[in-house]
PDB file of N, CA and C in Angstrom:
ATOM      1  N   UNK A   1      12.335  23.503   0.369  1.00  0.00           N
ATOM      2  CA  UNK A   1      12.477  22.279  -0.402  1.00  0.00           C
ATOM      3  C   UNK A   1      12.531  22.654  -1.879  1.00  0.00           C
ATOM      4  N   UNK A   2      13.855  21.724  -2.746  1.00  0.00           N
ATOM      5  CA  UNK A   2      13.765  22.427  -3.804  1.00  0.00           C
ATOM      6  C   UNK A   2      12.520  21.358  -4.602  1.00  0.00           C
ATOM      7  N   UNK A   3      12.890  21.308  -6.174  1.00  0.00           N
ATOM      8  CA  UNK A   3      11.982  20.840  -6.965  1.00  0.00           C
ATOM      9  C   UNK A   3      12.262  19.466  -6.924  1.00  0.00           C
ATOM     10  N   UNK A   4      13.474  19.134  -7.261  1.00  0.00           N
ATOM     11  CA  UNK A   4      13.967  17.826  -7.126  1.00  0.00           C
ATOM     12  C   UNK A   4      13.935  17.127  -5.892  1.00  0.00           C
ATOM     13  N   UNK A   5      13.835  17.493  -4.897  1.00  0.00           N
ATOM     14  CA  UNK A   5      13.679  17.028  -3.157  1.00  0.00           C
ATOM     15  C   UNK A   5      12.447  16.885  -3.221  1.00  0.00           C
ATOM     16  N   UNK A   6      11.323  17.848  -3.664  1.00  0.00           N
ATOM     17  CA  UNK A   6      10.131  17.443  -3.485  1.00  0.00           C
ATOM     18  C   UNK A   6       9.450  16.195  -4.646  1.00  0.00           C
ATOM     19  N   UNK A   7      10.201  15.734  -5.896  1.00  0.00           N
ATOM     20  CA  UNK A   7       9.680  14.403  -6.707  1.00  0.00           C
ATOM     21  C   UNK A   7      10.557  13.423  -5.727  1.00  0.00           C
ATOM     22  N   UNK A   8      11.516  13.670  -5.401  1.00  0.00           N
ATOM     23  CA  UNK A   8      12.547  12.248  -4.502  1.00  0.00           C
ATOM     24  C   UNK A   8      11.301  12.130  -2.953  1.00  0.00           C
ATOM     25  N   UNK A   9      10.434  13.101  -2.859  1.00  0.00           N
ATOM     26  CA  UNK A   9       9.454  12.774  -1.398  1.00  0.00           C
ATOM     27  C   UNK A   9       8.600  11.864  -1.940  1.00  0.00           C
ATOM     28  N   UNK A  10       8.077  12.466  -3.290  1.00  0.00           N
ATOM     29  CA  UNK A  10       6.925  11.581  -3.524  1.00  0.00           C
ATOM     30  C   UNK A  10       7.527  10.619  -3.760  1.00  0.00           C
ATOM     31  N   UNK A  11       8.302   9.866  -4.510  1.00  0.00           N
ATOM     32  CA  UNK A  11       8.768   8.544  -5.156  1.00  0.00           C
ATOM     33  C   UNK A  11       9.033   7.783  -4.092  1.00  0.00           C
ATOM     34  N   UNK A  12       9.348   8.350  -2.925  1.00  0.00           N
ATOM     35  CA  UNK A  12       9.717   7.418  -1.738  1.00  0.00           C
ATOM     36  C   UNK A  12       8.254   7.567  -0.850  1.00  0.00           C
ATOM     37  N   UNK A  13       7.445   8.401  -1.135  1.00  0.00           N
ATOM     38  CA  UNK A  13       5.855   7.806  -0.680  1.00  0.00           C
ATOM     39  C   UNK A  13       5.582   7.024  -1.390  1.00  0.00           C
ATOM     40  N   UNK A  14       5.454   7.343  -2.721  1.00  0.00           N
ATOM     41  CA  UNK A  14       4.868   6.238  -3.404  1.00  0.00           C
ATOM     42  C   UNK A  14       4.852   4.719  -2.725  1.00  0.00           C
ATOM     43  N   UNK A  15       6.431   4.277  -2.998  1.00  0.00           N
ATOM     44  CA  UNK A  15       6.768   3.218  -2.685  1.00  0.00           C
ATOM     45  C   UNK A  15       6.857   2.728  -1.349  1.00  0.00           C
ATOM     46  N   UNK A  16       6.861   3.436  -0.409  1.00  0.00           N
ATOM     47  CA  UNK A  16       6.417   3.090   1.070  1.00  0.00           C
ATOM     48  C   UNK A  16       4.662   3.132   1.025  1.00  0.00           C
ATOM     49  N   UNK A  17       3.938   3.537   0.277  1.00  0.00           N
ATOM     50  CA  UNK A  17       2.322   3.577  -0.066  1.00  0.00           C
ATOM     51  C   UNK A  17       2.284   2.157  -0.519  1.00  0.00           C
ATOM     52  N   UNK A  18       2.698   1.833  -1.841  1.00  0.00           N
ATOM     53  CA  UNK A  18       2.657   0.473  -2.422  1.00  0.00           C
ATOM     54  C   UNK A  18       3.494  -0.652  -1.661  1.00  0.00           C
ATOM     55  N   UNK A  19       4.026  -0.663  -0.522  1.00  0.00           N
ATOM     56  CA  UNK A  19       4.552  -1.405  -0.039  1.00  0.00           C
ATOM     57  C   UNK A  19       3.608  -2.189   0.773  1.00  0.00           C
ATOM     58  N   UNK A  20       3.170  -0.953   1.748  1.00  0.00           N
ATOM     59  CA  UNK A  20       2.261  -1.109   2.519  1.00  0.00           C
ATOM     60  C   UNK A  20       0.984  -1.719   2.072  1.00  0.00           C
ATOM     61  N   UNK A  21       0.232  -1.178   0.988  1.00  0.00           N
ATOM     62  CA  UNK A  21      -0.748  -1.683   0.188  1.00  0.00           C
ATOM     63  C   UNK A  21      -0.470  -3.228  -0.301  1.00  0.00           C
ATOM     64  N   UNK A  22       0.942  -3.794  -0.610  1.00  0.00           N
ATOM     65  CA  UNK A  22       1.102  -5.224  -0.614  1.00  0.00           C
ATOM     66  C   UNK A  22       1.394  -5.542  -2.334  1.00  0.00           C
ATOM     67  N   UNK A  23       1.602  -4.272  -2.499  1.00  0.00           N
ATOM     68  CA  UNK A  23       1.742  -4.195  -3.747  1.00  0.00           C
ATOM     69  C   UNK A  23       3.258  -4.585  -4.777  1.00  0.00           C
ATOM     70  N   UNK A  24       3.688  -4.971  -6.076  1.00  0.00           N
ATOM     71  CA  UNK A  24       4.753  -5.093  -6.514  1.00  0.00           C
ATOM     72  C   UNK A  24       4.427  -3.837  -7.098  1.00  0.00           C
ATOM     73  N   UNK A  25       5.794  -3.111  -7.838  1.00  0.00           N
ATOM     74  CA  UNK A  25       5.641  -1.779  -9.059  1.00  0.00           C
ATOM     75  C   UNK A  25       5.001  -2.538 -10.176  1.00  0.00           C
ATOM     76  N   UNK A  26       4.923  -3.949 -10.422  1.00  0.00           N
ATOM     77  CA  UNK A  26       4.482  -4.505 -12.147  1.00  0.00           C
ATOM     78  C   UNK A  26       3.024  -4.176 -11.131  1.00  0.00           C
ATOM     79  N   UNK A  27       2.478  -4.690 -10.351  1.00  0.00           N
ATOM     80  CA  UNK A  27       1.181  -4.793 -10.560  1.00  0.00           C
ATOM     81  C   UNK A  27       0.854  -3.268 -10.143  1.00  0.00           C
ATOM     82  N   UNK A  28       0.833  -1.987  -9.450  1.00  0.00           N
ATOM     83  CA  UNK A  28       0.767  -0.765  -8.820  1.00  0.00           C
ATOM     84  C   UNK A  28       0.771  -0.137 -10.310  1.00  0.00           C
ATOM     85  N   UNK A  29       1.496  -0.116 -11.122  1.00  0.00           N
ATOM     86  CA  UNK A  29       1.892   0.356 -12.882  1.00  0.00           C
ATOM     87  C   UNK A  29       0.765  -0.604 -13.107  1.00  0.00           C
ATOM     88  N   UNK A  30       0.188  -1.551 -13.671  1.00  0.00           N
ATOM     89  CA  UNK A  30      -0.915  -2.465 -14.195  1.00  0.00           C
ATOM     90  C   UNK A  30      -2.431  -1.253 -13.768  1.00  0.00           C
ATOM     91  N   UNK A  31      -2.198  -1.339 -12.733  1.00  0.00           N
ATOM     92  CA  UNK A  31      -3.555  -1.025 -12.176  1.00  0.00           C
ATOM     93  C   UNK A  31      -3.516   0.980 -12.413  1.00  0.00           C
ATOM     94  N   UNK A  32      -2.779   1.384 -12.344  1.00  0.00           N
ATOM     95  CA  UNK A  32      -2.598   2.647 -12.437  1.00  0.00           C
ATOM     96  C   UNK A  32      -2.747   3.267 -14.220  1.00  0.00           C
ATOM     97  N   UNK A  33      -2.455   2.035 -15.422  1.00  0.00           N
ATOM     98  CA  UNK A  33      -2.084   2.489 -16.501  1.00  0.00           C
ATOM     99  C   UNK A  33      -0.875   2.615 -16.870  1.00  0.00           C
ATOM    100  N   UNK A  34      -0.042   2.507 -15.912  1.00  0.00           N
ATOM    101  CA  UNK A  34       1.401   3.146 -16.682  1.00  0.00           C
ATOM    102  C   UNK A  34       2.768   2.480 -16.915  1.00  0.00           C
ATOM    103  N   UNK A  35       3.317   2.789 -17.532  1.00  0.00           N
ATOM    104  CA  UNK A  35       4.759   1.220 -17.654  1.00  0.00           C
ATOM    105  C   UNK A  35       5.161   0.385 -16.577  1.00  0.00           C
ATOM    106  N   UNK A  36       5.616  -0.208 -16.197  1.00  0.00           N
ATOM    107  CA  UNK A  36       6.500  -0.439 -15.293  1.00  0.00           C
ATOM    108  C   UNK A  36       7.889   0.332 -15.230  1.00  0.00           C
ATOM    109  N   UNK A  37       8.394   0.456 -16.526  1.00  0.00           N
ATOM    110  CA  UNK A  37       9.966   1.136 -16.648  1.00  0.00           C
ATOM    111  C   UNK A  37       9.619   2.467 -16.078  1.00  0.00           C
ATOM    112  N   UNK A  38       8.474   3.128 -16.287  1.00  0.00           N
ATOM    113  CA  UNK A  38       7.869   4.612 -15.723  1.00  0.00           C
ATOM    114  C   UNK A  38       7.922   4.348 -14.211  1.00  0.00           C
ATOM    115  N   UNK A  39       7.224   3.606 -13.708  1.00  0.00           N
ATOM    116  CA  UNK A  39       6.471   3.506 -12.349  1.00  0.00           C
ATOM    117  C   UNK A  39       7.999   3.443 -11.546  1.00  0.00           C
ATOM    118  N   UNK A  40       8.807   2.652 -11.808  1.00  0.00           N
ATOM    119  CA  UNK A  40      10.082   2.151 -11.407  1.00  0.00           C
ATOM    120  C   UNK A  40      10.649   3.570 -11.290  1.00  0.00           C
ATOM    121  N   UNK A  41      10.830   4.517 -12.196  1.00  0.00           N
ATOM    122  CA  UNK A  41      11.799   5.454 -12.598  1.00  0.00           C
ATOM    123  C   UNK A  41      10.736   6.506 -11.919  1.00  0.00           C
ATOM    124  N   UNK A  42       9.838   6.945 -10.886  1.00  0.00           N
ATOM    125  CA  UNK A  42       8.979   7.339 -10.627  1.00  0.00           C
ATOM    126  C   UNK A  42       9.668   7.377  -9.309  1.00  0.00           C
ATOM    127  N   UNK A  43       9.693   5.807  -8.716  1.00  0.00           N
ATOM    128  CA  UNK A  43      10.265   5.610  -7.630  1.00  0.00           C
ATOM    129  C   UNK A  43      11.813   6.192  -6.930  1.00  0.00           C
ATOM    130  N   UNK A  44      12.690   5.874  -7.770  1.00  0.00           N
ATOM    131  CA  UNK A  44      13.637   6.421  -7.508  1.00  0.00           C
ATOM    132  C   UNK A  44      14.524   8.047  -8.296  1.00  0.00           C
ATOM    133  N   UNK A  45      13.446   8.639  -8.519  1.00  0.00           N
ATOM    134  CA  UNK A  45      13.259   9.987  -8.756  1.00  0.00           C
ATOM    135  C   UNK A  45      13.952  10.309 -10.280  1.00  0.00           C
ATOM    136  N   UNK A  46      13.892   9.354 -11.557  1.00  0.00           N
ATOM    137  CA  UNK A  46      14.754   9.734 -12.391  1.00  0.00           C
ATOM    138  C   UNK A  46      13.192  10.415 -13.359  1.00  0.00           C
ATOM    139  N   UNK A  47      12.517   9.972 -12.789  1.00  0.00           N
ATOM    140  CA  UNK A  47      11.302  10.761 -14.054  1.00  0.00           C
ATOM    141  C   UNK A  47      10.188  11.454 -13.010  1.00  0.00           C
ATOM    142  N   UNK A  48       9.574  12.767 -13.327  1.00  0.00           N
ATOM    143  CA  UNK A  48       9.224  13.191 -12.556  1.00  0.00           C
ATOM    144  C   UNK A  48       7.365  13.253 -13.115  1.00  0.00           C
ATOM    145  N   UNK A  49       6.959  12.236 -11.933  1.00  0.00           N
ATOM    146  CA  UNK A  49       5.271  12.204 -12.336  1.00  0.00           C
ATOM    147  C   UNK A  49       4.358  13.800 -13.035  1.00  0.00           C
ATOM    148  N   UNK A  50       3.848  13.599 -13.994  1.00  0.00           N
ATOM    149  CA  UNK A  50       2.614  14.852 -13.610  1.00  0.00           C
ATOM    150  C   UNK A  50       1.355  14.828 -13.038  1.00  0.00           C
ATOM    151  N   UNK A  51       0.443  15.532 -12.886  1.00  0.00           N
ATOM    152  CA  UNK A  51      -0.700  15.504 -11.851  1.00  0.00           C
ATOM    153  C   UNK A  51      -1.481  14.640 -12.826  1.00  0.00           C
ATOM    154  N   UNK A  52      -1.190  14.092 -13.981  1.00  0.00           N
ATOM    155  CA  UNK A  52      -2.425  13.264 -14.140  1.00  0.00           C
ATOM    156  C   UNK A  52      -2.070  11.629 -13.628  1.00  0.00           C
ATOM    157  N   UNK A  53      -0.490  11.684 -14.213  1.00  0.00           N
ATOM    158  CA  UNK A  53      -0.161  10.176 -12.824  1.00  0.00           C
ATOM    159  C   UNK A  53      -0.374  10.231 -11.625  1.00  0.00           C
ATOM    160  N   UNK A  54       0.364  11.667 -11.188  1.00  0.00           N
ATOM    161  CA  UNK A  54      -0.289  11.416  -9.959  1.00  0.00           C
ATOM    162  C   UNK A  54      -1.618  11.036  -9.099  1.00  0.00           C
ATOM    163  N   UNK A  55      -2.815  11.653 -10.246  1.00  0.00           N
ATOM    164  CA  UNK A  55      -3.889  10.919  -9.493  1.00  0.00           C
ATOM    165  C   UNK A  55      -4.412   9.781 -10.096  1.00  0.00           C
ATOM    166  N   UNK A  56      -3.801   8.942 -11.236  1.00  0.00           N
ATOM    167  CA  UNK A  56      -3.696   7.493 -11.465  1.00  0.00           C
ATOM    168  C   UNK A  56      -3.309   6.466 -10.242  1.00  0.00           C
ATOM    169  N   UNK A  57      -1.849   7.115  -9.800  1.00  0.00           N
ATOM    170  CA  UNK A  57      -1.260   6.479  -8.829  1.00  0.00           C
ATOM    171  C   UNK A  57      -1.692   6.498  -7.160  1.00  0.00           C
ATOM    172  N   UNK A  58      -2.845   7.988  -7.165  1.00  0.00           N
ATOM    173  CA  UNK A  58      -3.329   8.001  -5.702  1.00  0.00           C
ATOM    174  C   UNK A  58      -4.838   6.510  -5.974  1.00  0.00           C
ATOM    175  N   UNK A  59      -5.302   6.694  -7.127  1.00  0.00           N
ATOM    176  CA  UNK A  59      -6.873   5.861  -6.874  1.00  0.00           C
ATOM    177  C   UNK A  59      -6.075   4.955  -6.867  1.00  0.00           C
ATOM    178  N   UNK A  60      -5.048   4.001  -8.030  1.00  0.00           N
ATOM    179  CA  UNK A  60      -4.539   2.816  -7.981  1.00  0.00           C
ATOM    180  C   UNK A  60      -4.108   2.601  -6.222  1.00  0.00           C
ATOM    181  N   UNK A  61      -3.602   3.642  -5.525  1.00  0.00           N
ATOM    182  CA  UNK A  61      -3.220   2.518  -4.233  1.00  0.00           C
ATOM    183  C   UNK A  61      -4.554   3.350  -3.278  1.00  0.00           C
ATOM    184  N   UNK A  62      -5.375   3.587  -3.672  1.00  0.00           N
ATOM    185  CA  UNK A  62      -6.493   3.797  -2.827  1.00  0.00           C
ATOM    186  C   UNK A  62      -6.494   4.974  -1.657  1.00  0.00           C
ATOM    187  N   UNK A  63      -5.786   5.988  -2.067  1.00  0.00           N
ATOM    188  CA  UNK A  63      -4.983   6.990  -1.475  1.00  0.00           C
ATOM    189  C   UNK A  63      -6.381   8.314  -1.869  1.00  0.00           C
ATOM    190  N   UNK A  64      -6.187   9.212  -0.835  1.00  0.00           N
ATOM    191  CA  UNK A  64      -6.856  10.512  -1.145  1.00  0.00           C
ATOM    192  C   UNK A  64      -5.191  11.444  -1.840  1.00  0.00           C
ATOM    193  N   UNK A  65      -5.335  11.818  -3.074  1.00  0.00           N
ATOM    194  CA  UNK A  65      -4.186  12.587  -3.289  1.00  0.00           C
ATOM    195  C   UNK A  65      -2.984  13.103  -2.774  1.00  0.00           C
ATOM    196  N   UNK A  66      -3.603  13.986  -1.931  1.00  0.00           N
ATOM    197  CA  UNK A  66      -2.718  14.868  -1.022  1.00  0.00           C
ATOM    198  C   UNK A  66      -2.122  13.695   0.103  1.00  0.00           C
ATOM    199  N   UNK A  67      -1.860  12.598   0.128  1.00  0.00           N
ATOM    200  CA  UNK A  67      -1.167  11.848   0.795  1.00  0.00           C
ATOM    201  C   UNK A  67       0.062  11.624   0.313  1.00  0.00           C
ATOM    202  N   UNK A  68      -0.645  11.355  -0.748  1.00  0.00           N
ATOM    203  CA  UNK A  68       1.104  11.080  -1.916  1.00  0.00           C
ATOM    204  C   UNK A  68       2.284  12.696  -1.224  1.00  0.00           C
ATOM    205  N   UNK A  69       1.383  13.703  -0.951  1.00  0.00           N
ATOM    206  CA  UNK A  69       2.182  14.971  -0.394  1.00  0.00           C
ATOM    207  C   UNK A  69       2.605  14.796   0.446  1.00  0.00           C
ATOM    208  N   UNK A  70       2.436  14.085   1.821  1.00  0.00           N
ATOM    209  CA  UNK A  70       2.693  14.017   2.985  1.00  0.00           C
ATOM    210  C   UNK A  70       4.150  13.319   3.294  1.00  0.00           C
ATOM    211  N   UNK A  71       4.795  14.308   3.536  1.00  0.00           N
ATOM    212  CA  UNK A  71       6.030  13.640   3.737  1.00  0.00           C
ATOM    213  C   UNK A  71       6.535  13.709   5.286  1.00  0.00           C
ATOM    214  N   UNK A  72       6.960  12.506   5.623  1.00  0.00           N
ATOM    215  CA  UNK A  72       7.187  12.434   7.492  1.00  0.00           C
ATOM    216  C   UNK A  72       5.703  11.520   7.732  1.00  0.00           C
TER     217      UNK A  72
END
């Protein structure tokens, strides 16, 4: 897996995470700290999170980290 395949896994956990959780991106970004224009662009892989969003975005959807990893 290259570098870019592995931010396009997370962005599509993410958002299958916050889906599930019942969540919109305005409120998932609210609760996490971070833009919406970010959180959005997170999702569909044009900006690539670092580990400190990333573990903004695991407590905001109530996630143990390494889930956001789990791809499949």
């Amino acid at each position: 897996m290259n570098e870019d395949d592995f931010y396009k896994n997370i962005g599509i956990k993410i958002k299958q995470l916050r889906e599930q959780s019942g969540l919109t991106q305005e409120k998932l970004a609210e609760i996490a700290g971070i833009s919406l224009d970010y959180m959005g662009k997170i999702e569909v892989n044009i900006n690539k999170p670092g580990l400190k969003t990333i573990l903004k975005l695991a407590n905001a959807l109530k996630v143990e980290p390494y889930k956001l990893f789990k791809f499949k």
